[in-house]
C-alpha atoms as a PDB file:
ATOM      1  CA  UNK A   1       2.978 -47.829 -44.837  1.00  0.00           C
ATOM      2  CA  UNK A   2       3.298 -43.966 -43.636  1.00  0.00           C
ATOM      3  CA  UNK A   3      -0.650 -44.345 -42.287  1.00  0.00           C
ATOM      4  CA  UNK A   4       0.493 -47.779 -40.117  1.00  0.00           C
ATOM      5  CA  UNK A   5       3.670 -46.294 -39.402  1.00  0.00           C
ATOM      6  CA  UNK A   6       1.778 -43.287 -37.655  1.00  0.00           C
ATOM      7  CA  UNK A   7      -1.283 -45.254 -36.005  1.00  0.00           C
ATOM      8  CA  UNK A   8       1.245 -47.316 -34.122  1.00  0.00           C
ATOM      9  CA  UNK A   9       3.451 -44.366 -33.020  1.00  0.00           C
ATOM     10  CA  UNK A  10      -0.356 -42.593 -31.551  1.00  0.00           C
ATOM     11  CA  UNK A  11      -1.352 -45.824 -30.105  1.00  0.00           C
ATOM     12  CA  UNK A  12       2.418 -45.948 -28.281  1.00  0.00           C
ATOM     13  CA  UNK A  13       1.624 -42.641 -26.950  1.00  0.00           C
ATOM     14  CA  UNK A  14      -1.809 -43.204 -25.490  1.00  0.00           C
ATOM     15  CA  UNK A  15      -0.375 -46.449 -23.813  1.00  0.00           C
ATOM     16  CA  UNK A  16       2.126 -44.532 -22.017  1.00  0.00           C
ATOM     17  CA  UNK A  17      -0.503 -42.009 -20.972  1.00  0.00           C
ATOM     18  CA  UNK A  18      -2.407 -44.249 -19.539  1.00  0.00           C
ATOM     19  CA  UNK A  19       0.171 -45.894 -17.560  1.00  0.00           C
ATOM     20  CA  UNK A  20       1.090 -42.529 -16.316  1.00  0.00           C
ATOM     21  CA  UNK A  21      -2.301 -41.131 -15.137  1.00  0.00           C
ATOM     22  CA  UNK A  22      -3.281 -38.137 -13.826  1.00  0.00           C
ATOM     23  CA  UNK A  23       0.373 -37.136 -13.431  1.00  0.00           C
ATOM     24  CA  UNK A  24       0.883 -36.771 -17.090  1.00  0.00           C
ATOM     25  CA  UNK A  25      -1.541 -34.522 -17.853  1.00  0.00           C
ATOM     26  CA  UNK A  26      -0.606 -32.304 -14.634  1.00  0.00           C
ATOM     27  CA  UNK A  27       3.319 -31.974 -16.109  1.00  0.00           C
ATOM     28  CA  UNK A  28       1.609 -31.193 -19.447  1.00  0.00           C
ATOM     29  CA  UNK A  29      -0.924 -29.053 -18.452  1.00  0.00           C
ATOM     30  CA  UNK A  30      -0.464 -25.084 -17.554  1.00  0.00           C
ATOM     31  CA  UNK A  31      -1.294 -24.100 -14.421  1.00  0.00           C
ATOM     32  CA  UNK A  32      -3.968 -20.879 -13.422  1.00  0.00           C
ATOM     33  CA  UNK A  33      -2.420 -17.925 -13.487  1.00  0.00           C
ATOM     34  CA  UNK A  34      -3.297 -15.931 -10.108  1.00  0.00           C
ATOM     35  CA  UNK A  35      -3.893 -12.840  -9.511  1.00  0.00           C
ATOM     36  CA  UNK A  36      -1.639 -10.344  -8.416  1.00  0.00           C
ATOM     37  CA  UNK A  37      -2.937  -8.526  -5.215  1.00  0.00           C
ATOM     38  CA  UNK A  38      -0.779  -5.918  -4.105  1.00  0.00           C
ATOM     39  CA  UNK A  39      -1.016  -4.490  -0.717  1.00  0.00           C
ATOM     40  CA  UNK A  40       0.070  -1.352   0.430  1.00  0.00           C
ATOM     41  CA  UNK A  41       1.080  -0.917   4.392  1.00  0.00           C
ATOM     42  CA  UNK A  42       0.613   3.116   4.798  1.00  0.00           C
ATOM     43  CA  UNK A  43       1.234   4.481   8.236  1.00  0.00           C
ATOM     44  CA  UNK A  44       0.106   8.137   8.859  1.00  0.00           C
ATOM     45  CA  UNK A  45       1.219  11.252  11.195  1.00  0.00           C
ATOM     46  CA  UNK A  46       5.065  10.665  12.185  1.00  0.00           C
ATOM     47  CA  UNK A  47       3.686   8.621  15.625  1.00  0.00           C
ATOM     48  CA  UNK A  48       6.292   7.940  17.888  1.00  0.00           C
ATOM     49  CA  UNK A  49       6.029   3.808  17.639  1.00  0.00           C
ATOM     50  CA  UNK A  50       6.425   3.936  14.011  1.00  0.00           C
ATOM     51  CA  UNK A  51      10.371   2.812  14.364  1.00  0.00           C
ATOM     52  CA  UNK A  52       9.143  -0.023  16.273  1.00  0.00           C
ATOM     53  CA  UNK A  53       6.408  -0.764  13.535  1.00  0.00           C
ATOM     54  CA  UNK A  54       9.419  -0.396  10.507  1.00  0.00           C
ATOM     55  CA  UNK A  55      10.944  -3.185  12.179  1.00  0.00           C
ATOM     56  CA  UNK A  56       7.844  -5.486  12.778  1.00  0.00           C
ATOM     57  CA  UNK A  57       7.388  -5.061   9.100  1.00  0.00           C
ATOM     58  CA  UNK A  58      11.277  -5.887   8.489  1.00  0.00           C
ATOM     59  CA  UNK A  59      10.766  -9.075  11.067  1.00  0.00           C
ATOM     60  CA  UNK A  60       8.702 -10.714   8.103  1.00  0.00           C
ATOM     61  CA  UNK A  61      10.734  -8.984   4.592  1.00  0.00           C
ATOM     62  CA  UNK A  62       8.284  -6.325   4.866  1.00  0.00           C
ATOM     63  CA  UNK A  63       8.512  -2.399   3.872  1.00  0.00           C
ATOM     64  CA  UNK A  64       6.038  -0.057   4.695  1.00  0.00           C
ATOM     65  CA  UNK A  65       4.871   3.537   3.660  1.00  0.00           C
ATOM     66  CA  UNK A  66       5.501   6.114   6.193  1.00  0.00           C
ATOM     67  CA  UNK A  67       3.913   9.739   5.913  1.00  0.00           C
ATOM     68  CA  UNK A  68       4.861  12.493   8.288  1.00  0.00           C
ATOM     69  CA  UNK A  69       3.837  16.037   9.101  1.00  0.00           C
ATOM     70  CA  UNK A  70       7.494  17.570   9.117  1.00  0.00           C
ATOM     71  CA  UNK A  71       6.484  20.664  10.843  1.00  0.00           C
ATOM     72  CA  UNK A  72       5.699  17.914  14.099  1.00  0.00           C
ATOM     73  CA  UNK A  73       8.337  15.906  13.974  1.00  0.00           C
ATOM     74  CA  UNK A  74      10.614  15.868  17.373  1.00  0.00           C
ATOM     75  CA  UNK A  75       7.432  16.702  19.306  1.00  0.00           C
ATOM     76  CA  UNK A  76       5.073  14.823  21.581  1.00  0.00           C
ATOM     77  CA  UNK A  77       4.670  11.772  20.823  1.00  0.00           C
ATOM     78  CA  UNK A  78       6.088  12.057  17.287  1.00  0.00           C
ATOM     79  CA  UNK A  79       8.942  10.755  15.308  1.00  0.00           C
ATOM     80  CA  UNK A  80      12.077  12.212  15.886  1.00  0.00           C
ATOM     81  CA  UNK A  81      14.498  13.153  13.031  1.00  0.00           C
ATOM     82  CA  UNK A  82      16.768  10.259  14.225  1.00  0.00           C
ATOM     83  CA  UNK A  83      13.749   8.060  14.080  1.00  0.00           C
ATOM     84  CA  UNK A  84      12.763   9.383  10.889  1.00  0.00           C
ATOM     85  CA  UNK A  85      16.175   8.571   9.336  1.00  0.00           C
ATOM     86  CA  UNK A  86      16.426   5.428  10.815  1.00  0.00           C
ATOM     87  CA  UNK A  87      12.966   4.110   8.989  1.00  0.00           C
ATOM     88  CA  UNK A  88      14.400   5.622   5.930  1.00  0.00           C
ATOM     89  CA  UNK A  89      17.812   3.616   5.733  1.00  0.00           C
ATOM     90  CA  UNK A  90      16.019   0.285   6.468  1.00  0.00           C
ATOM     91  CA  UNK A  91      14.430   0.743   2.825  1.00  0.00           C
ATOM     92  CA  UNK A  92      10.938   2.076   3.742  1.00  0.00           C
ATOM     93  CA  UNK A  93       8.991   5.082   1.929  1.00  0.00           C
ATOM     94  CA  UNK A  94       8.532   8.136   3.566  1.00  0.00           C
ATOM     95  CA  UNK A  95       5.780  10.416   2.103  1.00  0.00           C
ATOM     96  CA  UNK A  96       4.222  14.085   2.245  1.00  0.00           C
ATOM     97  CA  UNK A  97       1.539  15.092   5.002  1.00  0.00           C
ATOM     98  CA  UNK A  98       1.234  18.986   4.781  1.00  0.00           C
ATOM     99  CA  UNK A  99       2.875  20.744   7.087  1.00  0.00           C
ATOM    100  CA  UNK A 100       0.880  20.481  10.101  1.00  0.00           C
ATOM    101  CA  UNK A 101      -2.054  17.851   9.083  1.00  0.00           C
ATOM    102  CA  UNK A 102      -4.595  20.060   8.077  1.00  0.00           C
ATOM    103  CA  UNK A 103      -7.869  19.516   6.678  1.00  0.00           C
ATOM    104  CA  UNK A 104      -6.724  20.799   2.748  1.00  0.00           C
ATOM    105  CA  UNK A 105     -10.817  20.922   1.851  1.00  0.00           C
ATOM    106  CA  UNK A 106     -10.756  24.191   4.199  1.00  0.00           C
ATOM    107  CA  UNK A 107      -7.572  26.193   2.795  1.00  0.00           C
ATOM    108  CA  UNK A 108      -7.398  28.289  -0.116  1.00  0.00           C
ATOM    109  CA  UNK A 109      -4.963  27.111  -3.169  1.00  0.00           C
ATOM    110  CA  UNK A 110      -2.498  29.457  -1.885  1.00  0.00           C
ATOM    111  CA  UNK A 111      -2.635  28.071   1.889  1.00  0.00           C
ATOM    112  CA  UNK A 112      -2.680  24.581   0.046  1.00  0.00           C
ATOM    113  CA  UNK A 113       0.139  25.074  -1.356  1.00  0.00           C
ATOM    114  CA  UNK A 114       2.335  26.221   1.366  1.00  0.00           C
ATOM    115  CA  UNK A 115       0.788  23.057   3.353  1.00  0.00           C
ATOM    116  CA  UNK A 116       2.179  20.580   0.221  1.00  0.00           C
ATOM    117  CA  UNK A 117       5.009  22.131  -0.868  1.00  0.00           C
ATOM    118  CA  UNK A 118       6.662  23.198   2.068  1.00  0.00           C
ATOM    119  CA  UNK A 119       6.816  20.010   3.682  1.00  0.00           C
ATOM    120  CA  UNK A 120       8.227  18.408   0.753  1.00  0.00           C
ATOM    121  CA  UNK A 121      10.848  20.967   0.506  1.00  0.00           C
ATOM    122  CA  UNK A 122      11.677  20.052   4.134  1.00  0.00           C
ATOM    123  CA  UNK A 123      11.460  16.505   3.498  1.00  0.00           C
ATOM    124  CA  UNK A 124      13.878  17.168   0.274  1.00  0.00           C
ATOM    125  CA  UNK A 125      16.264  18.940   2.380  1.00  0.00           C
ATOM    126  CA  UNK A 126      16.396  16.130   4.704  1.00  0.00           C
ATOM    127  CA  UNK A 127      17.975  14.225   1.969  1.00  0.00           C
ATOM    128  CA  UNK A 128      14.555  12.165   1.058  1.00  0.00           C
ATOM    129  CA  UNK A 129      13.019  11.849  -2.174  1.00  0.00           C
ATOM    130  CA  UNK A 130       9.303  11.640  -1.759  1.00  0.00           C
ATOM    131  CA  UNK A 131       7.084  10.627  -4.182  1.00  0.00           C
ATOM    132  CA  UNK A 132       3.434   9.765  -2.637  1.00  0.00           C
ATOM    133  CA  UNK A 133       1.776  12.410  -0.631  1.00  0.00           C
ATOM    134  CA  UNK A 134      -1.476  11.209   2.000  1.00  0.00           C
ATOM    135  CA  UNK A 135      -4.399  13.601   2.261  1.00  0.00           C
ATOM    136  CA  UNK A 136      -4.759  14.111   5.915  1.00  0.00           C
ATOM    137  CA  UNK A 137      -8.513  12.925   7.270  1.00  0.00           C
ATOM    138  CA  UNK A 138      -8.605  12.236   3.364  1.00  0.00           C
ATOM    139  CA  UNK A 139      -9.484  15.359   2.386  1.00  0.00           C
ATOM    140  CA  UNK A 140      -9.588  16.205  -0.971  1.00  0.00           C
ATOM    141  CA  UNK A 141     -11.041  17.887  -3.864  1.00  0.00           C
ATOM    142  CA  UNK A 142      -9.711  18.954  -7.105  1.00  0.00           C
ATOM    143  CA  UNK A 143      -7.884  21.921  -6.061  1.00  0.00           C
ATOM    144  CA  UNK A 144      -6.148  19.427  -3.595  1.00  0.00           C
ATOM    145  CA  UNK A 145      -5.171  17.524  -6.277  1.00  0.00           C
ATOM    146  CA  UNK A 146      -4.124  20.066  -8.336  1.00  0.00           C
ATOM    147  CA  UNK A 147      -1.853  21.287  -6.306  1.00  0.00           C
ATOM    148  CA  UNK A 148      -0.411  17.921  -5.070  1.00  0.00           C
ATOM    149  CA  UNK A 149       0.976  18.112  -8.903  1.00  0.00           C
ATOM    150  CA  UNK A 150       1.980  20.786  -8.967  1.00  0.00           C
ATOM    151  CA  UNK A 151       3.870  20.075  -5.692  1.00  0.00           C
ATOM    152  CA  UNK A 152       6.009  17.560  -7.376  1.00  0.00           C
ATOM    153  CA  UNK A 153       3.883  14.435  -6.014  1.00  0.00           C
ATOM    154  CA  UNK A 154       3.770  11.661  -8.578  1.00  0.00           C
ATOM    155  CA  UNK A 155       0.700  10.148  -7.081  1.00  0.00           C
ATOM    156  CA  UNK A 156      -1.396  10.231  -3.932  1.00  0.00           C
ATOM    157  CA  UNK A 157      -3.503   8.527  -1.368  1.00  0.00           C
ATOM    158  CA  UNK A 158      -6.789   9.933   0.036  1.00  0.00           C
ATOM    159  CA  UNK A 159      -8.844   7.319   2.790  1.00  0.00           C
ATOM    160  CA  UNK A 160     -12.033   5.360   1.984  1.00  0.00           C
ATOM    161  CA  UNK A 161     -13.433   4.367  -1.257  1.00  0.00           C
ATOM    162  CA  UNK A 162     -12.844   0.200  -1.230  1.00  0.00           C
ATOM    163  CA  UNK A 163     -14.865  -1.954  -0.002  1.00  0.00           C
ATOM    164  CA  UNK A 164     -15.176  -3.073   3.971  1.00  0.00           C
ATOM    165  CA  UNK A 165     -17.813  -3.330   6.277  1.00  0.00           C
ATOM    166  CA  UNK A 166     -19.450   0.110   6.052  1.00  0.00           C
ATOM    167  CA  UNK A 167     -19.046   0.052   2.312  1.00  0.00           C
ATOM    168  CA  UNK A 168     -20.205  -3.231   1.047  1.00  0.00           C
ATOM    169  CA  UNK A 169     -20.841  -1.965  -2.498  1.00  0.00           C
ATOM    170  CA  UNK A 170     -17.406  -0.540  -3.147  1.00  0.00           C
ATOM    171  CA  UNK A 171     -14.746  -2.317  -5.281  1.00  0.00           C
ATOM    172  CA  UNK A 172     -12.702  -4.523  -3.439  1.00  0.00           C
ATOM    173  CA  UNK A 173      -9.376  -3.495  -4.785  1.00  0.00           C
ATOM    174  CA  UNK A 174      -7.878  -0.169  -6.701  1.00  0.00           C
ATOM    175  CA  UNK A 175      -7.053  -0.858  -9.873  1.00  0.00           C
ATOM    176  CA  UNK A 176      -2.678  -1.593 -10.333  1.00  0.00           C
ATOM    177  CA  UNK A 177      -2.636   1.172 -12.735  1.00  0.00           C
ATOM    178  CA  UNK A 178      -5.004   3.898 -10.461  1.00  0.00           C
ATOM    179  CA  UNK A 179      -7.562   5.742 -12.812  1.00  0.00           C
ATOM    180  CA  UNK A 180      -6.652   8.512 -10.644  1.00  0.00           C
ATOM    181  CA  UNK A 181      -3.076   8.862  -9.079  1.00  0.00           C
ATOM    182  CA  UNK A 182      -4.375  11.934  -7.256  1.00  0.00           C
ATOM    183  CA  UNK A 183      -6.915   9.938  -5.212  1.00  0.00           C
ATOM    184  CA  UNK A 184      -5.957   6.569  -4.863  1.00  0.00           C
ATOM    185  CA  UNK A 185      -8.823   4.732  -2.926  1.00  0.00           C
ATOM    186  CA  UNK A 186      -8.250   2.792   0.073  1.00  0.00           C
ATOM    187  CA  UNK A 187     -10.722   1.140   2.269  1.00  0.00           C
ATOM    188  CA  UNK A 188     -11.317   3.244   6.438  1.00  0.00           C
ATOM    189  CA  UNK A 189      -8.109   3.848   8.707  1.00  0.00           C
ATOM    190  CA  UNK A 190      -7.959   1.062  10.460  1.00  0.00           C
ATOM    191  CA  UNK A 191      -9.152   1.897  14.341  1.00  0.00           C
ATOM    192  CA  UNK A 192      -9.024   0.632  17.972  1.00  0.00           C
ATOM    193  CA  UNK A 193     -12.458  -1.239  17.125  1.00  0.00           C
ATOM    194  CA  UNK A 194     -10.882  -2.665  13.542  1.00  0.00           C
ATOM    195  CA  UNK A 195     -10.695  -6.792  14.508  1.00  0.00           C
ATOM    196  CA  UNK A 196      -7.841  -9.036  12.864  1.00  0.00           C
ATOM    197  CA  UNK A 197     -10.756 -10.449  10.523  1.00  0.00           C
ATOM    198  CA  UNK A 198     -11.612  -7.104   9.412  1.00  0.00           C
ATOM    199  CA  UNK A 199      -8.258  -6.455   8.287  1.00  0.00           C
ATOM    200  CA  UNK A 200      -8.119  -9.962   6.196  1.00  0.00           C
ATOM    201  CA  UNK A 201     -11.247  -9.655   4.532  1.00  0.00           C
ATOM    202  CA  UNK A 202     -10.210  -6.663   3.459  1.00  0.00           C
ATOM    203  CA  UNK A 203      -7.416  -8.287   1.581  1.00  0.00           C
ATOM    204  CA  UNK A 204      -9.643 -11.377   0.543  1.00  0.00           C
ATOM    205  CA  UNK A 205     -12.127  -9.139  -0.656  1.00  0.00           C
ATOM    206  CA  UNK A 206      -9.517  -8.090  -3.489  1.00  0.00           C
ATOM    207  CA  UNK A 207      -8.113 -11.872  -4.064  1.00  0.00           C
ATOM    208  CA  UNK A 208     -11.669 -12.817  -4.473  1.00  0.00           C
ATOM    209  CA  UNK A 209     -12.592  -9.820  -6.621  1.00  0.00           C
ATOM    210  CA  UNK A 210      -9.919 -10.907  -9.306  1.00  0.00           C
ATOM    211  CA  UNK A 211      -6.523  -8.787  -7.666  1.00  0.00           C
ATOM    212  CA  UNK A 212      -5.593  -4.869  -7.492  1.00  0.00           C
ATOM    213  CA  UNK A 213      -4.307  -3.115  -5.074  1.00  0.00           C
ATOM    214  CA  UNK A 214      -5.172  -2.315  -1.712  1.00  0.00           C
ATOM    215  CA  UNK A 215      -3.371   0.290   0.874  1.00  0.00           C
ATOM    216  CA  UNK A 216      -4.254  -0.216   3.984  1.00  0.00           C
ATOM    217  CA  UNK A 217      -4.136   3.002   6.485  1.00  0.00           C
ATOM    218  CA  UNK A 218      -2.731   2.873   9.935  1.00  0.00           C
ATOM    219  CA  UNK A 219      -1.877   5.583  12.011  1.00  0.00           C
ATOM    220  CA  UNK A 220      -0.946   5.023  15.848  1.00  0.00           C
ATOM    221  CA  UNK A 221       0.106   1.507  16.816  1.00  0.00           C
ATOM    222  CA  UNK A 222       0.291   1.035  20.861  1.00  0.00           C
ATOM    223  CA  UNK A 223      -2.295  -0.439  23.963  1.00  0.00           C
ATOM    224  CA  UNK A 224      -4.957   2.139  24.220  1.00  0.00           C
ATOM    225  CA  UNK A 225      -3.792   5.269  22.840  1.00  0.00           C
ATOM    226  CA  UNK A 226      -6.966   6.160  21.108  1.00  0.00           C
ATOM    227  CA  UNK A 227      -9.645   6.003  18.364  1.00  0.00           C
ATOM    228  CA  UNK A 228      -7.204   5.657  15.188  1.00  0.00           C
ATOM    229  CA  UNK A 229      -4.897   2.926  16.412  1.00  0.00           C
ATOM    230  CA  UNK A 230      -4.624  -0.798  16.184  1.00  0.00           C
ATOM    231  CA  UNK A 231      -2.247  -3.122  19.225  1.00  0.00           C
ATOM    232  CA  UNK A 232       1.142  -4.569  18.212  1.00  0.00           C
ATOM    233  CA  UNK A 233      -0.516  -7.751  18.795  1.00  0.00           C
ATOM    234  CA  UNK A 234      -2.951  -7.564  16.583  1.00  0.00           C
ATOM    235  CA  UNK A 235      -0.678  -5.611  14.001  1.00  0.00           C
ATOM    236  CA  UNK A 236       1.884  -8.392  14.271  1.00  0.00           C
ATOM    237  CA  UNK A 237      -1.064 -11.183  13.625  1.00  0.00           C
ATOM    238  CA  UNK A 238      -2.177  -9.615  10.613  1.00  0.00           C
ATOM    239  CA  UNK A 239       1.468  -9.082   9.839  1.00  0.00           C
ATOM    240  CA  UNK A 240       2.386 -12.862   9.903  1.00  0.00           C
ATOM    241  CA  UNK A 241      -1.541 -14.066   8.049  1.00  0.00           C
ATOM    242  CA  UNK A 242      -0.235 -11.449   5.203  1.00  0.00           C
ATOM    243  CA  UNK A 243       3.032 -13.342   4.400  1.00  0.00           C
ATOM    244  CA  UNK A 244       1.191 -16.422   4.054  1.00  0.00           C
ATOM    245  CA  UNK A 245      -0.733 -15.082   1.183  1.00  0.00           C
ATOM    246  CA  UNK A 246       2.116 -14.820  -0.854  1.00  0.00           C
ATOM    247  CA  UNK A 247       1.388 -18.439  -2.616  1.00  0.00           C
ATOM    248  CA  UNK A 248      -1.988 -16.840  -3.456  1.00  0.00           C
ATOM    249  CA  UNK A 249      -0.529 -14.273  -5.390  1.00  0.00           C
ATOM    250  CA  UNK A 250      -0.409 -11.674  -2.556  1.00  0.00           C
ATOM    251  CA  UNK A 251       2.559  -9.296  -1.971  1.00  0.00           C
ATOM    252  CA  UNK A 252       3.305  -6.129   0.014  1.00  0.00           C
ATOM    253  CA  UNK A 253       5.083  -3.493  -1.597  1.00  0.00           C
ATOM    254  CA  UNK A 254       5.354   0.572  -0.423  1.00  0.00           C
ATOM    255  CA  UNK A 255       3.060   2.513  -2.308  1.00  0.00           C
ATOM    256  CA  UNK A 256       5.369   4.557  -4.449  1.00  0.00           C
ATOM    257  CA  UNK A 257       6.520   0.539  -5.804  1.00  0.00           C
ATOM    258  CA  UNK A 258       3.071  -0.340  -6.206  1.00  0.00           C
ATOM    259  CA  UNK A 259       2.576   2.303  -8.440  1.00  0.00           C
ATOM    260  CA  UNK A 260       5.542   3.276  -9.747  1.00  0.00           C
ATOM    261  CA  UNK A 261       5.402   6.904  -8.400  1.00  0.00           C
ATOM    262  CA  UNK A 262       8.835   8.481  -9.756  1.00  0.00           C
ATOM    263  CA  UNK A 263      10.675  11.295  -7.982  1.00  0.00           C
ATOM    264  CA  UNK A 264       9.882  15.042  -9.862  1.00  0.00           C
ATOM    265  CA  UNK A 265      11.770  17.613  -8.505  1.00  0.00           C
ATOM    266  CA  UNK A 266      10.175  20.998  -6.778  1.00  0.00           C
ATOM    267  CA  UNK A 267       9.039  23.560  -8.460  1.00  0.00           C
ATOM    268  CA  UNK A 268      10.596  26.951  -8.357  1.00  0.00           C
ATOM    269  CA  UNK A 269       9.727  28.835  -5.565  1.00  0.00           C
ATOM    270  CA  UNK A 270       8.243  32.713  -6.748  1.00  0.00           C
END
């Protein structure tokens, strides 16, 4: 009797299967998990139309990464401190630069040092709390890196090292959890010559390439002002093609969320 009674109750079940189709086994079934991309929108050198950029980025529920030489700020064509602060309160990272933007691959330690540390101390008295530090040009070694700990900096960004078009065999993404939070690899600045496609391959390339992160390097942002800049026209495109990744799994977040850079405080000074 137990054997009927539990044939019939199956057969009951595939009937209604059946009669449900496809749909049945799509309420049933558990979808593909995606991968998480995360990308990172890093803007270098305190230029001038990066207020105007912080609020492109907060058009579309964006925040950015914003890393600034502190010994240039107020000059030509630079942020101002006003500026500075007002990126700041609309919820957007601002990050080490040295000093003056050197090329850290040239100094000693010592002259690292006061490049690194200084300008975070002048950030820190500003009443910020960085936590990411950008190599300027990307130059880094060990020493650079070293010191960049030392510093206080939880993690850091140097350029180059993803893949793009004059680095086909590079990854396509840096790992979530960087092997090396001293060097995190990005793929080339972005320049006046860098098309919108460029830019979303660059992002694909990751999806494709099973998630990770990716920052992306900017620096100026303005009609023909030079080698290392990209339009507001064609920042804004790739701006509003970005958000619509988000069903693919794609978000932007600063780089100190992305990798959960803490705040260390500064060492003593001798």
């Amino acid at each position: 009797m137990k054997v009927f009674r539990r044939a019939a109750a199956f057969a009951t079940a595939l009937t209604v299967v059946a009669a449900l189709g496809p749909a049945a086994h799509a309420t049933t079934g558990r979808p593909a998990k995606k991968a998480a991309t995360v990308v990172a929108l890093t803007f270098d050198d305190g230029d001038s139309s990066h207020p105007a950029v912080a609020r492109m980025l907060e058009k579309r529920g964006m925040r950015g990464t914003f890393y600034v030489n502190t010994e240039t700020v107020g000059g030509e064509q630079k942020l101002t401190r006003r500026g500075l602060a007002e990126i700041a309160r609309k919820g957007h990272e601002i990050g080490g630069h040295t000093l003056t933007h050197v090329r850290l691959t040239e100094l000693t330690q010592s002259e690292q040092e006061g490049q690194i540390c200084d300008d975070r101390r002048t950030l820190v008295a500003w009443g910020y709390r960085p936590t990411t530090l950008a190599y300027p040009f990307g130059a880094v070694d060990s020493d650079a890196m070293a010191v960049a700990r030392r510093c206080g900096y939880d993690a850091a960004r140097g350029v180059g090292g993803l893949k793009e078009w004059g680095c086909p065999g590079c990854p396509p993404g840096e790992t979530l959890r960087p092997k090396n939070r001293y060097d995190i690899r990005t793929p080339g600045s972005v320049r006046e010559d860098t098309l919108l496609r460029h830019m979303r391959q660059q992002v694909l390339n990751a999806e494709k390439g099973g998630g990770g992160l990716v920052p992306l390097v900017f620096h100026r942002v303005c009609d023909d002002c030079g080698l290392y800049s990209t339009t507001p026209k064609r920042l804004g495109q790739f701006l509003d093609w970005l958000a619509s990744r988000k069903p693919h799994g794609t978000v932007v977040r600063t780089l100190q969320s992305a990798v959960g850079a803490r705040y260390r405080a500064l060492p003593r000074q001798e």
